[in-house]
Protein backbone atom coordinates (compact mmCIF):
# COMPACT_ATOMS: atom_id res chain seq x y z
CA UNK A 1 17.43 4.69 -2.23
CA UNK A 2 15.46 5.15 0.75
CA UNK A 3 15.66 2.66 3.80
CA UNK A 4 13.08 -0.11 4.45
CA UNK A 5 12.28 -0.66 8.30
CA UNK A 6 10.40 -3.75 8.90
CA UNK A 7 9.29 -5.53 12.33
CA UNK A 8 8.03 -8.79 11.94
CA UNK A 9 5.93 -9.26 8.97
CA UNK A 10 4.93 -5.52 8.91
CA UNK A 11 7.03 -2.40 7.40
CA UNK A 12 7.24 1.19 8.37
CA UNK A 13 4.93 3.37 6.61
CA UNK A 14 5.82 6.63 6.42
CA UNK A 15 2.19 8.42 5.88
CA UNK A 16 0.72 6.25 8.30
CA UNK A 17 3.42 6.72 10.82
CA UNK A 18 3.03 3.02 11.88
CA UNK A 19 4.24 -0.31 11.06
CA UNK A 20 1.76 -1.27 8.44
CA UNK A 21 0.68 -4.91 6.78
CA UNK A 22 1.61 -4.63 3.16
CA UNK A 23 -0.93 -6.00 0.52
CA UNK A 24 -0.13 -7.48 -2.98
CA UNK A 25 -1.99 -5.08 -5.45
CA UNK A 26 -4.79 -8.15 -6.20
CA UNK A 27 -5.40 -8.51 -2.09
CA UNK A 28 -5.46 -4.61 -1.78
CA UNK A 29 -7.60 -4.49 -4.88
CA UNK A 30 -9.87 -7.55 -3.28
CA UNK A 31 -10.15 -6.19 0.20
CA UNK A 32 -11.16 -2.41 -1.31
CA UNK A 33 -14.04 -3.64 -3.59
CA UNK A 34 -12.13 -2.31 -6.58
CA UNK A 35 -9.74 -3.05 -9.82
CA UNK A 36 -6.34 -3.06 -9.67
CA UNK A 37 -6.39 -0.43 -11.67
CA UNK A 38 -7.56 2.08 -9.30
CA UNK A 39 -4.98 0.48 -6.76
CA UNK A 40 -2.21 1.66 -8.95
CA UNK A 41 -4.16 5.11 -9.78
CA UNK A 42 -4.29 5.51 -5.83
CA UNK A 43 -0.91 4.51 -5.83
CA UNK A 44 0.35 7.12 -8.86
CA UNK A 45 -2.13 9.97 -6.80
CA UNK A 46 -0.08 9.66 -3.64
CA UNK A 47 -3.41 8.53 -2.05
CA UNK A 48 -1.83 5.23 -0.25
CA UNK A 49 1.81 3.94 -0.06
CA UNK A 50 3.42 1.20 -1.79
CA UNK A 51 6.69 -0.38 -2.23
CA UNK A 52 8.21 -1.49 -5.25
CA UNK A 53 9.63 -4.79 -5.50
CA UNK A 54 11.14 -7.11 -8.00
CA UNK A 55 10.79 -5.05 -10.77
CA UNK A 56 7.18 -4.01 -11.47
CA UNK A 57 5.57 -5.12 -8.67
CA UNK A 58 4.24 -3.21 -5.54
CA UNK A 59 3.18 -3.74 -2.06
CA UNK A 60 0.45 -1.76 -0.95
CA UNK A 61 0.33 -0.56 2.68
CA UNK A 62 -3.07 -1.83 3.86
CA UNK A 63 -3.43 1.28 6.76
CA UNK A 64 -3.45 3.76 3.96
CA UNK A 65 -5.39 1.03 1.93
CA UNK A 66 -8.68 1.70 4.49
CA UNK A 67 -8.02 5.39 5.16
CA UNK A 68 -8.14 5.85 1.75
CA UNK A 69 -11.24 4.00 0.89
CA UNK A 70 -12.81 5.77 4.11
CA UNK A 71 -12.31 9.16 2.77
CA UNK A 72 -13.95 8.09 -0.64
């Protein structure tokens, strides 16, 4: 299991190398002008970050969130 490091309300993302705001899939899904589908397709591609959390549901880091959306 791999450790967590937040600061406030954001957590460390490690392919952002920054303390990110983490999205619920619907936000991240809301603020990119897509489905959630593709969220979790980005997500399963390696494209942006998440965290799992209470069983099947992820938090999205929103830095990778625009990068990736950027480079589409």
């Amino acid at each position: 299991m791999s450790h967590i490091s937040i600061t406030g309300n954001k957590v460390w993302c490690p392919y952002c190398q920054d303390y990110e705001k983490f999205l619920k899939t619907h936000n991240a899904a809301t603020l990119a002008d897509v489905t959630r589908r593709t969220i979790y397709r980005y997500i399963e591609e390696g494209k942006i970050y998440a965290i799992k959390v209470a069983g099947n549901t992820y938090r999205v880091c929103s830095g990778c969130l625009l990068k990736s959306e950027s480079k589409d």
